[in-house]
PDB file of N, CA and C in Angstrom:
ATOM      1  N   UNK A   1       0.851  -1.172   0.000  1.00  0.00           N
ATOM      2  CA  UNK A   1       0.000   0.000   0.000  1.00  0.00           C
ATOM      3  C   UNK A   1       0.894   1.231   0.000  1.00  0.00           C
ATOM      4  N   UNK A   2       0.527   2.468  -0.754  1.00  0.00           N
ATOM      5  CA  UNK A   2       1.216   3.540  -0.348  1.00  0.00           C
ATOM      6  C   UNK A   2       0.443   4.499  -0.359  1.00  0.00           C
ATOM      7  N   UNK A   3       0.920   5.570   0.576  1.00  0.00           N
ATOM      8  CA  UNK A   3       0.020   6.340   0.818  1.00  0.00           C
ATOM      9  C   UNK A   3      -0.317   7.228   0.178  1.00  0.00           C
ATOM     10  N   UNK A   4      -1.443   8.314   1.092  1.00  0.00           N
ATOM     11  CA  UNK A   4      -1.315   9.774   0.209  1.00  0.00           C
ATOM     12  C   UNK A   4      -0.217  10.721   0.046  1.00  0.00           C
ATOM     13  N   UNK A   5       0.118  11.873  -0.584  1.00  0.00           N
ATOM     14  CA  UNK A   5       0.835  12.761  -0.322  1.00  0.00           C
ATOM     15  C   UNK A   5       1.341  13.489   1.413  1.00  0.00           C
ATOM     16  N   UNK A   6       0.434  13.349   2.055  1.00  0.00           N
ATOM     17  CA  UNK A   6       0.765  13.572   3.375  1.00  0.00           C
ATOM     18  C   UNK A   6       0.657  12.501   4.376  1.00  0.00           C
ATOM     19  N   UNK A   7       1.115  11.410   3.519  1.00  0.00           N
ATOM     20  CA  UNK A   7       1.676  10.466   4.206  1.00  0.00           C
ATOM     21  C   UNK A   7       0.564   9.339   5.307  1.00  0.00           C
ATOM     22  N   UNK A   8      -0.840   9.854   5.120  1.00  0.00           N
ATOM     23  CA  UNK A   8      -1.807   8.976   5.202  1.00  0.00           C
ATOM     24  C   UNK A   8      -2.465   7.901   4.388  1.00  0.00           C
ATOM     25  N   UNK A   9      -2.860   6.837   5.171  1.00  0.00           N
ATOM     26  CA  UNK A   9      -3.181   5.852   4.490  1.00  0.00           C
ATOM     27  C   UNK A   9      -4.124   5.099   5.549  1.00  0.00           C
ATOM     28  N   UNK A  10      -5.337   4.191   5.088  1.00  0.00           N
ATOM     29  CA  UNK A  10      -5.944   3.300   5.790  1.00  0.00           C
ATOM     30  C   UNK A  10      -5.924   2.255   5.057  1.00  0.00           C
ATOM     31  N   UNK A  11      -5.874   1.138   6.622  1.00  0.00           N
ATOM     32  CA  UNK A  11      -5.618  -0.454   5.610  1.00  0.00           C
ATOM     33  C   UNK A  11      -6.783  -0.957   6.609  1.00  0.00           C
ATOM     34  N   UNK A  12      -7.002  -2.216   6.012  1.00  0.00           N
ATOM     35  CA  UNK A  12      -8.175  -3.134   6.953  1.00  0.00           C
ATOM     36  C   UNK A  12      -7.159  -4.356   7.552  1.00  0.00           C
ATOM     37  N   UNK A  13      -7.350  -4.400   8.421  1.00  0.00           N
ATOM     38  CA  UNK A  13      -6.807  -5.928   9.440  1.00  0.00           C
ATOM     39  C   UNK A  13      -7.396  -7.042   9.674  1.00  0.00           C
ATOM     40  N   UNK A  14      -7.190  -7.903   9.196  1.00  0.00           N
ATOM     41  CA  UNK A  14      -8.627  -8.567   9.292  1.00  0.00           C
ATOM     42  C   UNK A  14      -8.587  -9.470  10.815  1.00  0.00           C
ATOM     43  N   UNK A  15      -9.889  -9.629  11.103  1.00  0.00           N
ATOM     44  CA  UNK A  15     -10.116 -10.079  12.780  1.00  0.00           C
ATOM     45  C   UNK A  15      -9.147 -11.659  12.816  1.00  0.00           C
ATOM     46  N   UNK A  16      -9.382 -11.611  14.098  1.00  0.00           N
ATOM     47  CA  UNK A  16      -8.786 -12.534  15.062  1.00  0.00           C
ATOM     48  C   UNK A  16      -7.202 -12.816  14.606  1.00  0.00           C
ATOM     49  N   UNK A  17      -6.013 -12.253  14.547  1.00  0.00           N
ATOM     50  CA  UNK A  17      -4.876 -12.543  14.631  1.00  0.00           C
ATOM     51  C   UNK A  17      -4.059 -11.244  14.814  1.00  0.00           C
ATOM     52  N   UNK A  18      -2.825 -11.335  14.708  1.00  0.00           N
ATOM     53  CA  UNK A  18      -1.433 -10.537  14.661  1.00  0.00           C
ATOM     54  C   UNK A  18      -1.012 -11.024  13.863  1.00  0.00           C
ATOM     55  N   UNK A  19      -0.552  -9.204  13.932  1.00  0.00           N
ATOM     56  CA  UNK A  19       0.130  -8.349  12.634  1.00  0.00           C
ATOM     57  C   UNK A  19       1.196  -7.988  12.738  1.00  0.00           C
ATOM     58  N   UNK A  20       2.289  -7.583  11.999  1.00  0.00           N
ATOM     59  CA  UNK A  20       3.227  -6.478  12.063  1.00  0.00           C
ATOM     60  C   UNK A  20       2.990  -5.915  10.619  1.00  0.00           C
ATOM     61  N   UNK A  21       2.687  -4.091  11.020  1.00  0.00           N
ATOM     62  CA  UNK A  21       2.692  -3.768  10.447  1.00  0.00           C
ATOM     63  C   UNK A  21       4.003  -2.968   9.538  1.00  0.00           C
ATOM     64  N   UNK A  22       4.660  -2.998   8.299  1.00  0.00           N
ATOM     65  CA  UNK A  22       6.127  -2.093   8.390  1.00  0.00           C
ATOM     66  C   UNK A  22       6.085  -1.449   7.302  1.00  0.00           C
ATOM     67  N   UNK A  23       5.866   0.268   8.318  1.00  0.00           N
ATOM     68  CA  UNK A  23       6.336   1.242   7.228  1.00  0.00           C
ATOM     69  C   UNK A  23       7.557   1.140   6.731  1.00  0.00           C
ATOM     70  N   UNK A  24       7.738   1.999   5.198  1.00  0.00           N
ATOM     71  CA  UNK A  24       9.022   1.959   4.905  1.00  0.00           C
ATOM     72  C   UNK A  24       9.112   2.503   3.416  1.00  0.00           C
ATOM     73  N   UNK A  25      10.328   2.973   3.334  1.00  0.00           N
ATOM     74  CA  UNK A  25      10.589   4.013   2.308  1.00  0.00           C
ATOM     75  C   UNK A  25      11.973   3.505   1.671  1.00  0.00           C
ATOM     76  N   UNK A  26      12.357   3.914   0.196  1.00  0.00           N
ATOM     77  CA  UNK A  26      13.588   3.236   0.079  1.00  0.00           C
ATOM     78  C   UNK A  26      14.644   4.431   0.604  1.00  0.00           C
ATOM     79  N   UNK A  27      15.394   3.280   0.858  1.00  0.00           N
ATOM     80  CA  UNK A  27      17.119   3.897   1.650  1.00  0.00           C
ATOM     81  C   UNK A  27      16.449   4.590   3.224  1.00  0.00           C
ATOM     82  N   UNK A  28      15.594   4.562   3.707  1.00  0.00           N
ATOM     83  CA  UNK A  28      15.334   4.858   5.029  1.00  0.00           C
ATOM     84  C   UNK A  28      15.072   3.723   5.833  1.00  0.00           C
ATOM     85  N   UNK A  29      15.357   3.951   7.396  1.00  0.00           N
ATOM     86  CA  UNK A  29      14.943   2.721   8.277  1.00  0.00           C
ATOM     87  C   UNK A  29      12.893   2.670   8.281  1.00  0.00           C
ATOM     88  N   UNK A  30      13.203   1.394   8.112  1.00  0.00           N
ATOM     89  CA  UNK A  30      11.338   1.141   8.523  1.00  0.00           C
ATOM     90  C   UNK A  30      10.702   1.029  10.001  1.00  0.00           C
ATOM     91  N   UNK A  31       9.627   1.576  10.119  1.00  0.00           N
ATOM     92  CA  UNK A  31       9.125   1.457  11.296  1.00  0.00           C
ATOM     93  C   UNK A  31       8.340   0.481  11.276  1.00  0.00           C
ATOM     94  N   UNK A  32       8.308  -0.321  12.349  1.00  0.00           N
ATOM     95  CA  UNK A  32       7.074  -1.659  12.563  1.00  0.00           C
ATOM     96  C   UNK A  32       5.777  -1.303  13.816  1.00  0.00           C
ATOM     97  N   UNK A  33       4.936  -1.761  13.467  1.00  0.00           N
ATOM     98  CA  UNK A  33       4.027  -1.937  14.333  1.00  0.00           C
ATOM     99  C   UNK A  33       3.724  -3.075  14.759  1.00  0.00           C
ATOM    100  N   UNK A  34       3.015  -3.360  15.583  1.00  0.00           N
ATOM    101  CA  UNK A  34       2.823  -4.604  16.151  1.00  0.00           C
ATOM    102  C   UNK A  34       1.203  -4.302  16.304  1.00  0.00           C
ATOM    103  N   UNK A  35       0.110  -5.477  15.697  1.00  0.00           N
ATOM    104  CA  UNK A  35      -1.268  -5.139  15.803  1.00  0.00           C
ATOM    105  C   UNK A  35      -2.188  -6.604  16.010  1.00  0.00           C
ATOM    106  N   UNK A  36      -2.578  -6.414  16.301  1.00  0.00           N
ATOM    107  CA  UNK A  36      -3.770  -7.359  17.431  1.00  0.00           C
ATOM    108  C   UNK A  36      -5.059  -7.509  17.418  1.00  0.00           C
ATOM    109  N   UNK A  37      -6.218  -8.255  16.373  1.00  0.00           N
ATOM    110  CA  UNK A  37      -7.241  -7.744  16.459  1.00  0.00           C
ATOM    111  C   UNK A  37      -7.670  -9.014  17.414  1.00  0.00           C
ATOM    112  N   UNK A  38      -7.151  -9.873  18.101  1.00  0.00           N
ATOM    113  CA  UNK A  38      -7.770 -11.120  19.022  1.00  0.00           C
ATOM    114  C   UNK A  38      -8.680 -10.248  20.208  1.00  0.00           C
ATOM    115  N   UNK A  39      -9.387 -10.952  20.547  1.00  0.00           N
ATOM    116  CA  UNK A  39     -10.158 -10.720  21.901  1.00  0.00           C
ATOM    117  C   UNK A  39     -11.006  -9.535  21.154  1.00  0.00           C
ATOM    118  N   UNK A  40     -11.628  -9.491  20.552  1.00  0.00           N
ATOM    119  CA  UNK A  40     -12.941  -8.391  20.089  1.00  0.00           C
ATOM    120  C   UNK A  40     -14.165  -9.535  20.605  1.00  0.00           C
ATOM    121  N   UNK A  41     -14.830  -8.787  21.449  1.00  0.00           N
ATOM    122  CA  UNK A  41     -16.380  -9.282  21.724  1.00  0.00           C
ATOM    123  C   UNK A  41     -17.013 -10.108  20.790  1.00  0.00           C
ATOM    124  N   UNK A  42     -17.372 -11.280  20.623  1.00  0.00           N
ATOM    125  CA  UNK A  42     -18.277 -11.685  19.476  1.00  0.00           C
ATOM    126  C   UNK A  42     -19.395 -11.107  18.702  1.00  0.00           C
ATOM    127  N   UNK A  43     -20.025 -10.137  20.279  1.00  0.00           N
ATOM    128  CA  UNK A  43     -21.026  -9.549  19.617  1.00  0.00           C
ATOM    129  C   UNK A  43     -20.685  -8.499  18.930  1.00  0.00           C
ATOM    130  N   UNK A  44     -19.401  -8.091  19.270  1.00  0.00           N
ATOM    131  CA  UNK A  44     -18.947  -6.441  18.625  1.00  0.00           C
ATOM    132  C   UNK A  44     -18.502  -6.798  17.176  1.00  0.00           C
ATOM    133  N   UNK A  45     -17.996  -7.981  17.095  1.00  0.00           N
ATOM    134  CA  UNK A  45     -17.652  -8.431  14.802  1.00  0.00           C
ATOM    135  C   UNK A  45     -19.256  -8.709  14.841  1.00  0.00           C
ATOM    136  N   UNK A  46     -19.654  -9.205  15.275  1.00  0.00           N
ATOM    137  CA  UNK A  46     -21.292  -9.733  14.662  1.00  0.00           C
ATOM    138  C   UNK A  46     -22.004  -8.384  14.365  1.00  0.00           C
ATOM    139  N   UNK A  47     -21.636  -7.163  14.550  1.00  0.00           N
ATOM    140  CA  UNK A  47     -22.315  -5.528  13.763  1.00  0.00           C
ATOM    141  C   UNK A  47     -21.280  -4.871  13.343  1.00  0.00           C
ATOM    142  N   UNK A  48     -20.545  -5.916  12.869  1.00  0.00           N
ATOM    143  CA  UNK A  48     -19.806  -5.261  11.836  1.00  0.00           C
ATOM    144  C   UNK A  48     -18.675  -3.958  12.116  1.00  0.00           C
ATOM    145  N   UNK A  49     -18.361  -4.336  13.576  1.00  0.00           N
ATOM    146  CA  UNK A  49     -17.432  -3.383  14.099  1.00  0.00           C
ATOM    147  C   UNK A  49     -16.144  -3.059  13.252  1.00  0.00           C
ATOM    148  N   UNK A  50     -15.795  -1.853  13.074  1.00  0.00           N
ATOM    149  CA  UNK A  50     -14.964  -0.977  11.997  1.00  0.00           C
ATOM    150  C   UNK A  50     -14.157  -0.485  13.050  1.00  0.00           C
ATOM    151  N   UNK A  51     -12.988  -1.273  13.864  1.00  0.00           N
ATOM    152  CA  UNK A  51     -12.440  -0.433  14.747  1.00  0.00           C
ATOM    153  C   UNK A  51     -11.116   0.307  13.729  1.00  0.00           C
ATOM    154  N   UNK A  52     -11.160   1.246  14.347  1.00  0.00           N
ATOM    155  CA  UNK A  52      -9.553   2.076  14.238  1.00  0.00           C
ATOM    156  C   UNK A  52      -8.491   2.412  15.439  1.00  0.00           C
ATOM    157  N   UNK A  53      -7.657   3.090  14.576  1.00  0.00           N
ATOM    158  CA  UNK A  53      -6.257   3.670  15.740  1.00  0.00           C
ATOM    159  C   UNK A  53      -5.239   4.106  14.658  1.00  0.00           C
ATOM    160  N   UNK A  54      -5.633   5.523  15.105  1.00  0.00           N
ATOM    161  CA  UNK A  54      -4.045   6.259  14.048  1.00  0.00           C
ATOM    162  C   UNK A  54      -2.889   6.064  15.043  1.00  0.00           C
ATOM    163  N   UNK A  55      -2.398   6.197  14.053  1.00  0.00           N
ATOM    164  CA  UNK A  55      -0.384   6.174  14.153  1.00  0.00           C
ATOM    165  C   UNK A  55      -0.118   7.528  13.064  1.00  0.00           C
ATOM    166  N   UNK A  56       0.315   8.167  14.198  1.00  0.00           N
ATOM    167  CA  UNK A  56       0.922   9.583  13.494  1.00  0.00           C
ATOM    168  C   UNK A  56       2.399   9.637  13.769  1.00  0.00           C
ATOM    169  N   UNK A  57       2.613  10.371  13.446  1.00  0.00           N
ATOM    170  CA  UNK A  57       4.227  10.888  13.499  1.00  0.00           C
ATOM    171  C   UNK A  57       5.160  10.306  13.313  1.00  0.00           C
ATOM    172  N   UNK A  58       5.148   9.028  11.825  1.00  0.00           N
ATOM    173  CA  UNK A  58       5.581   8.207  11.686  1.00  0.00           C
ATOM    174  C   UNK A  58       6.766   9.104  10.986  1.00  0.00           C
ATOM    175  N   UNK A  59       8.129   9.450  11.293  1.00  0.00           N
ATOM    176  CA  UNK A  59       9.246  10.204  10.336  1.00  0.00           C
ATOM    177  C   UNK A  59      10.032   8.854   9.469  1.00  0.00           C
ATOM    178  N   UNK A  60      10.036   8.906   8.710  1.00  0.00           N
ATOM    179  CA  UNK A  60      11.287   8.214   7.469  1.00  0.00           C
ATOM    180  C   UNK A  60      12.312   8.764   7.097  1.00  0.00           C
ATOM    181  N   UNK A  61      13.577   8.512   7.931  1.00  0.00           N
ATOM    182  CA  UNK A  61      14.812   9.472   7.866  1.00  0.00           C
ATOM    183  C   UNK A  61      16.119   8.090   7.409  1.00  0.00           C
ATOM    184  N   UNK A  62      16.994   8.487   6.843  1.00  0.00           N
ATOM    185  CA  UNK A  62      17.971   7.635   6.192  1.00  0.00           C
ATOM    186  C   UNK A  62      18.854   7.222   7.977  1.00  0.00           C
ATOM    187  N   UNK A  63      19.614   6.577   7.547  1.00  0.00           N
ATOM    188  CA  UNK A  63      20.536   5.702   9.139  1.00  0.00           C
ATOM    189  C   UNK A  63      21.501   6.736   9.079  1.00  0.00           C
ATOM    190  N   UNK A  64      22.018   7.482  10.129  1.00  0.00           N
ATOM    191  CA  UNK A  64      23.677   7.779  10.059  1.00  0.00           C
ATOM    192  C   UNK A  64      24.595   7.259  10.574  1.00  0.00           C
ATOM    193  N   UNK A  65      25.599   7.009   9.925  1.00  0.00           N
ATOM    194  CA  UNK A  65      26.853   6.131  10.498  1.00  0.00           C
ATOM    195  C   UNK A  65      27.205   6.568  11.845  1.00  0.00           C
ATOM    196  N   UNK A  66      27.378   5.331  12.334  1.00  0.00           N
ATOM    197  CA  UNK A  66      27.935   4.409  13.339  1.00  0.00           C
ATOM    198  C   UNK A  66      26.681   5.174  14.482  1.00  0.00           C
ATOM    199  N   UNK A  67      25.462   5.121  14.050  1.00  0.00           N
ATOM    200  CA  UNK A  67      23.803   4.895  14.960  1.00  0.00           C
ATOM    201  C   UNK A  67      23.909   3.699  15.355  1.00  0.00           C
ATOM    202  N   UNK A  68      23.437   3.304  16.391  1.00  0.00           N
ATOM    203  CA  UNK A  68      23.047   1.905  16.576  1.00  0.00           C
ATOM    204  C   UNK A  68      21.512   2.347  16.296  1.00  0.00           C
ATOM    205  N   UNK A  69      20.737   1.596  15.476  1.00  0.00           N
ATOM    206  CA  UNK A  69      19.304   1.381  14.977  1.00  0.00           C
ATOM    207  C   UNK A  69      18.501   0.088  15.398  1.00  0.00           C
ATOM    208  N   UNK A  70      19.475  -0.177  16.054  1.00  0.00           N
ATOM    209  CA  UNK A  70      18.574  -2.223  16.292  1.00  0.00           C
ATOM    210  C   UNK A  70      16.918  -1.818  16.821  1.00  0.00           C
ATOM    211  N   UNK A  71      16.788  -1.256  17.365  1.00  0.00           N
ATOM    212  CA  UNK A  71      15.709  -1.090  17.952  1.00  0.00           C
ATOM    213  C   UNK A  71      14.415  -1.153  16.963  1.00  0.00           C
ATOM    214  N   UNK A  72      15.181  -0.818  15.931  1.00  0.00           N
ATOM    215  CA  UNK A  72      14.013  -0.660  14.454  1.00  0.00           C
ATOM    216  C   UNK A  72      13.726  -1.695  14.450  1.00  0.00           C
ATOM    217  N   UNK A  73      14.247  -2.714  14.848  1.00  0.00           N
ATOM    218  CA  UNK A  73      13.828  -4.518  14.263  1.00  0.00           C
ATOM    219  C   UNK A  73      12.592  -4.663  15.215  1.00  0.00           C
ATOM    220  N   UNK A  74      11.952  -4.080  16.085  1.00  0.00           N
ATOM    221  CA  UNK A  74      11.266  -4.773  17.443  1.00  0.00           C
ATOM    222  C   UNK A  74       9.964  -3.256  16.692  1.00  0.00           C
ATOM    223  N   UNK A  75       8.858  -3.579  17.039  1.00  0.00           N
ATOM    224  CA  UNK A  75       7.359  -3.132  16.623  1.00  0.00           C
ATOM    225  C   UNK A  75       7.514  -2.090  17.711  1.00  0.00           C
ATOM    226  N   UNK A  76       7.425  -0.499  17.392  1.00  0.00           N
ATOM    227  CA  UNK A  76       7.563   0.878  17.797  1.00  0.00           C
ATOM    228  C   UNK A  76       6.426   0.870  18.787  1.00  0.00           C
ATOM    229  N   UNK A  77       5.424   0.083  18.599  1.00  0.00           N
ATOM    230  CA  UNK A  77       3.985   0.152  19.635  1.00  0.00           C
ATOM    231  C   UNK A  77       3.517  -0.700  19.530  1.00  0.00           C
ATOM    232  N   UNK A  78       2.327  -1.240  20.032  1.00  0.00           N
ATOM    233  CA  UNK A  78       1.625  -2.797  20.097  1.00  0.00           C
ATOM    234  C   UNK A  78       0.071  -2.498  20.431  1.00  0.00           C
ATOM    235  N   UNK A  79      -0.668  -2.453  19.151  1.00  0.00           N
ATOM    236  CA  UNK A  79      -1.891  -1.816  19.238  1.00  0.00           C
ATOM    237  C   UNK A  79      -3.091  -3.121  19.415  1.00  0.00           C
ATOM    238  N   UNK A  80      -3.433  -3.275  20.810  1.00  0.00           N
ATOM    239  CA  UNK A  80      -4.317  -3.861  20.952  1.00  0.00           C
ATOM    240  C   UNK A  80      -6.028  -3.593  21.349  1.00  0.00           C
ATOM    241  N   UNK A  81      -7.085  -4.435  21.475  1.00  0.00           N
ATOM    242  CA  UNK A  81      -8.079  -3.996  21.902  1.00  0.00           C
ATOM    243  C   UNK A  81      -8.389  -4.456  23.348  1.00  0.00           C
ATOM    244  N   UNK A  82      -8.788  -3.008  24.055  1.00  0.00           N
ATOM    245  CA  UNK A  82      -8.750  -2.590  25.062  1.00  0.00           C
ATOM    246  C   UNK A  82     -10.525  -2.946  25.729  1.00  0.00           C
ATOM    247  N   UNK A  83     -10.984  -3.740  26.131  1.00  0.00           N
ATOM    248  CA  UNK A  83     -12.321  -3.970  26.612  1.00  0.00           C
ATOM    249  C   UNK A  83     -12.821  -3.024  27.187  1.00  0.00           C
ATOM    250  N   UNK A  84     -12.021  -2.527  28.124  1.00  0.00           N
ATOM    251  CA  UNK A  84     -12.619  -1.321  28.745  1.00  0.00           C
ATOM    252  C   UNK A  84     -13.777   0.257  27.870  1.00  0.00           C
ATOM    253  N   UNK A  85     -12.671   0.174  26.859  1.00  0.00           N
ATOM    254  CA  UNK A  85     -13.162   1.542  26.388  1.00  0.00           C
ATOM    255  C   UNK A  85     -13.685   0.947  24.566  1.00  0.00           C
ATOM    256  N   UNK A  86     -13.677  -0.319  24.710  1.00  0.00           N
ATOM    257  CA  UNK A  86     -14.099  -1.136  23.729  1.00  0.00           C
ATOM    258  C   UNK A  86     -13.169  -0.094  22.360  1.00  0.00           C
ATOM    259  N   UNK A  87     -12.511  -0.614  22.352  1.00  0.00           N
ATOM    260  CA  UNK A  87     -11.729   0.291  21.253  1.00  0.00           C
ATOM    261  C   UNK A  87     -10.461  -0.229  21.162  1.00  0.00           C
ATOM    262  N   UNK A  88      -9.574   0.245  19.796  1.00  0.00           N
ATOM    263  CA  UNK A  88      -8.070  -0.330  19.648  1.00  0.00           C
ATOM    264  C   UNK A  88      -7.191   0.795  20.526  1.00  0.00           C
ATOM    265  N   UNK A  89      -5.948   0.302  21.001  1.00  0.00           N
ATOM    266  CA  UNK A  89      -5.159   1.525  21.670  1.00  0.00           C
ATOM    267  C   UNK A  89      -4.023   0.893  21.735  1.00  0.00           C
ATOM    268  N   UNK A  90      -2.947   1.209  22.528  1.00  0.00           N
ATOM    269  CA  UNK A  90      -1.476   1.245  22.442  1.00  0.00           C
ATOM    270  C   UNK A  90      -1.120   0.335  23.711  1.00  0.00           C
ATOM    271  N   UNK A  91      -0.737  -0.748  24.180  1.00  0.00           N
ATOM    272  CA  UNK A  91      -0.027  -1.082  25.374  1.00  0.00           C
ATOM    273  C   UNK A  91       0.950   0.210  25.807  1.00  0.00           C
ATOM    274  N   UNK A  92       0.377   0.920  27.113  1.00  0.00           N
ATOM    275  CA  UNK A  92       1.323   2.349  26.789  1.00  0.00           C
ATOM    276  C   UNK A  92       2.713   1.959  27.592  1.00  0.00           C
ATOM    277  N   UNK A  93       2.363   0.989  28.920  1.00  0.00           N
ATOM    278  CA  UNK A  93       4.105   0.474  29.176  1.00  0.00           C
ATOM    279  C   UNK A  93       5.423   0.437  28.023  1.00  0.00           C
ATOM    280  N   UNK A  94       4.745  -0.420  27.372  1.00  0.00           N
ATOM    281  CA  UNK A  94       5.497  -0.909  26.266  1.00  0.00           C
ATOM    282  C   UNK A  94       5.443   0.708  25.147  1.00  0.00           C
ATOM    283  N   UNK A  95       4.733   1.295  24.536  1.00  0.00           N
ATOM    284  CA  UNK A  95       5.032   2.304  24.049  1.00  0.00           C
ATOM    285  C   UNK A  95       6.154   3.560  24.444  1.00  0.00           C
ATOM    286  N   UNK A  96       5.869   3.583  26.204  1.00  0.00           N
ATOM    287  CA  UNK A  96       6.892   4.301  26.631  1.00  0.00           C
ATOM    288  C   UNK A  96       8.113   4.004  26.588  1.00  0.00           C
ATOM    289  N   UNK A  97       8.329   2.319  26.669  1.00  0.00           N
ATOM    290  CA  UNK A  97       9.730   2.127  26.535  1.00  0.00           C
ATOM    291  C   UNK A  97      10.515   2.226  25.596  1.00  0.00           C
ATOM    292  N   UNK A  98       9.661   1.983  24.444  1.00  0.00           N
ATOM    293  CA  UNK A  98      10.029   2.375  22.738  1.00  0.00           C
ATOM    294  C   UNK A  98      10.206   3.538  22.681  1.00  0.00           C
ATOM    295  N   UNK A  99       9.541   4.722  23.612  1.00  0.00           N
ATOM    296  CA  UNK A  99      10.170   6.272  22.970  1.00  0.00           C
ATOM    297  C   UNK A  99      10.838   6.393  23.638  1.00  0.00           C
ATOM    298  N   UNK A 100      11.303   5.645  25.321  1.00  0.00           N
ATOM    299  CA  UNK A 100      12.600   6.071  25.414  1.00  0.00           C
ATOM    300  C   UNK A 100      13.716   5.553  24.949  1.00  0.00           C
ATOM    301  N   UNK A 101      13.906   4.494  24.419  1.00  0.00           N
ATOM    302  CA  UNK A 101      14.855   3.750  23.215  1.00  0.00           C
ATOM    303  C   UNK A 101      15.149   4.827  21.918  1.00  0.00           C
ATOM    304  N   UNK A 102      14.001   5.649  21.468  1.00  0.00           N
ATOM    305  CA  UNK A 102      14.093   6.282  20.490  1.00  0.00           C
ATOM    306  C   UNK A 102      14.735   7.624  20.736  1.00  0.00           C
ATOM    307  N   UNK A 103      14.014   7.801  22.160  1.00  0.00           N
ATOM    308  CA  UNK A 103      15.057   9.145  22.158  1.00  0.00           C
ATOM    309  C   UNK A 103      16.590   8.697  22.622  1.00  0.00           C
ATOM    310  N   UNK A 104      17.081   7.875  22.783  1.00  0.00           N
ATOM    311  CA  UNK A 104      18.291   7.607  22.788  1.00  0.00           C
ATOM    312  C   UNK A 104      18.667   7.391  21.362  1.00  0.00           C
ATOM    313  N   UNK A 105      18.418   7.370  20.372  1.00  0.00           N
ATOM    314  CA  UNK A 105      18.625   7.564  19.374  1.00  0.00           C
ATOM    315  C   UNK A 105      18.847   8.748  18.720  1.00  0.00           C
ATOM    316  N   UNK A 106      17.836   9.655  18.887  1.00  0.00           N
ATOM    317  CA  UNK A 106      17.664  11.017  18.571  1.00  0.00           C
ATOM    318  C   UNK A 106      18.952  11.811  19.482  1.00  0.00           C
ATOM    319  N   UNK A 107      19.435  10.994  20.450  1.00  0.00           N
ATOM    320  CA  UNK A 107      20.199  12.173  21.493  1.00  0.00           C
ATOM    321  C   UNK A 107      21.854  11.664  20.745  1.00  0.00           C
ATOM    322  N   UNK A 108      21.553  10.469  20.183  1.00  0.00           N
ATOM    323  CA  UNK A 108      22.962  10.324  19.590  1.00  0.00           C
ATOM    324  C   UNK A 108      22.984  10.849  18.468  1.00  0.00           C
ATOM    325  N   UNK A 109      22.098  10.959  17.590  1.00  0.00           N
ATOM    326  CA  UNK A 109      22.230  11.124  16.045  1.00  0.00           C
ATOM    327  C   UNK A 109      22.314  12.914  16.358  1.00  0.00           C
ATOM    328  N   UNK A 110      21.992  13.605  17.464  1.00  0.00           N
ATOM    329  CA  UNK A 110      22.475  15.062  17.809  1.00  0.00           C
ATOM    330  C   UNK A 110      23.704  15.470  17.946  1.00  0.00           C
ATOM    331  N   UNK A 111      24.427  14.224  18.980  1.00  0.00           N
ATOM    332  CA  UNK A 111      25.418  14.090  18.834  1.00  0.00           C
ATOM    333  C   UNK A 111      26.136  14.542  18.276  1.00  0.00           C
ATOM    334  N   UNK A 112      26.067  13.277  16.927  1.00  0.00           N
ATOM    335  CA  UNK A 112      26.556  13.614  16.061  1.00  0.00           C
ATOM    336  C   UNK A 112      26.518  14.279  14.680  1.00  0.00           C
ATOM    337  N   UNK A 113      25.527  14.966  14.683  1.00  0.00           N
ATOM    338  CA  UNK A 113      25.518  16.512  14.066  1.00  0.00           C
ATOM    339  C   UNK A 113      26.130  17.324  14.432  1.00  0.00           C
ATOM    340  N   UNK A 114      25.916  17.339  15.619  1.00  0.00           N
ATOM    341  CA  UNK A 114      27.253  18.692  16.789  1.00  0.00           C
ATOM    342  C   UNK A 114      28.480  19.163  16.211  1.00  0.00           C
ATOM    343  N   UNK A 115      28.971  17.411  16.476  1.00  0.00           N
ATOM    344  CA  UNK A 115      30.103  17.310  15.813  1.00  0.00           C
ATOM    345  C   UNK A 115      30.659  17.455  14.516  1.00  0.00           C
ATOM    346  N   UNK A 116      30.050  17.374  13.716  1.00  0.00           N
ATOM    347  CA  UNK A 116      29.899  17.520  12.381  1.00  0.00           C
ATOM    348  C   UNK A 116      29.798  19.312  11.610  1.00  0.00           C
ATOM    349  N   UNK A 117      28.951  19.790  11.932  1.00  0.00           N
ATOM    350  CA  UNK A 117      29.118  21.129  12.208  1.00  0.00           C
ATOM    351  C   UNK A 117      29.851  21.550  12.970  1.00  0.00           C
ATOM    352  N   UNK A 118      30.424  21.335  13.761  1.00  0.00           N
ATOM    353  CA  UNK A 118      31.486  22.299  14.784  1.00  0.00           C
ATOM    354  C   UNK A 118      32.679  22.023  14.296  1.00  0.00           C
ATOM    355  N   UNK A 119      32.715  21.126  13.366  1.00  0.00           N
ATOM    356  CA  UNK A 119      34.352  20.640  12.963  1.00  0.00           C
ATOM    357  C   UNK A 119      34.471  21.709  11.649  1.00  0.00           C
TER     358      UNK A 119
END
């Protein structure tokens, strides 16, 4: 699938399994998702439930040397359905730990821009 010009797109998932989903662009790192439609109410597919959950702020930026990126291999969030609020959403434990992995990324790849300009 690819998207629109501003970088939106909707896909359908189809019920009862896991997903990974992986953005991706050429010569940039891909982002993965991790998605979940198990445990939906029987009665909630039996009317034809249309759940959603955006994912925004997905950036597609090229690797810079000597980044460690591993983290790209493991699903950025893990979007499951939440009984409570009957809806799809984010395991947010697990989401938080992914942005702080990421901003350790971002604080190196500053790094080394710093350096790069100051030289």
């Amino acid at each position: 699938m690819q998207s629109d010009g501003s970088g939106d797109f909707v896909i359908d998932v189809p019920a009862n399994g896991d997903y990974i989903l992986t953005i991706s662009y050429s010569g940039c790192n891909p982002k993965k998702f991790a998605i979940s439609t198990m445990n939906v109410p029987e009665e909630l597919a039996k009317d034809n439930y249309k759940p959603t959950f955006g994912i925004e702020g997905v950036i597609m930026a090229k690797a810079f040397p000597s980044i460690n990126y591993s983290v790209l291999q493991q699903p950025l969030a893990r979007i499951v359905y939440t009984p409570n609020g009957k809806k799809f959403d984010d395991e947010e434990g697990y989401t938080n730990q992914m942005l702080a992995e990421l901003t350790k990324i971002r604080e190196a790849e500053n790094v080394l821009m710093n350096n790069f300009t100051s030289n």
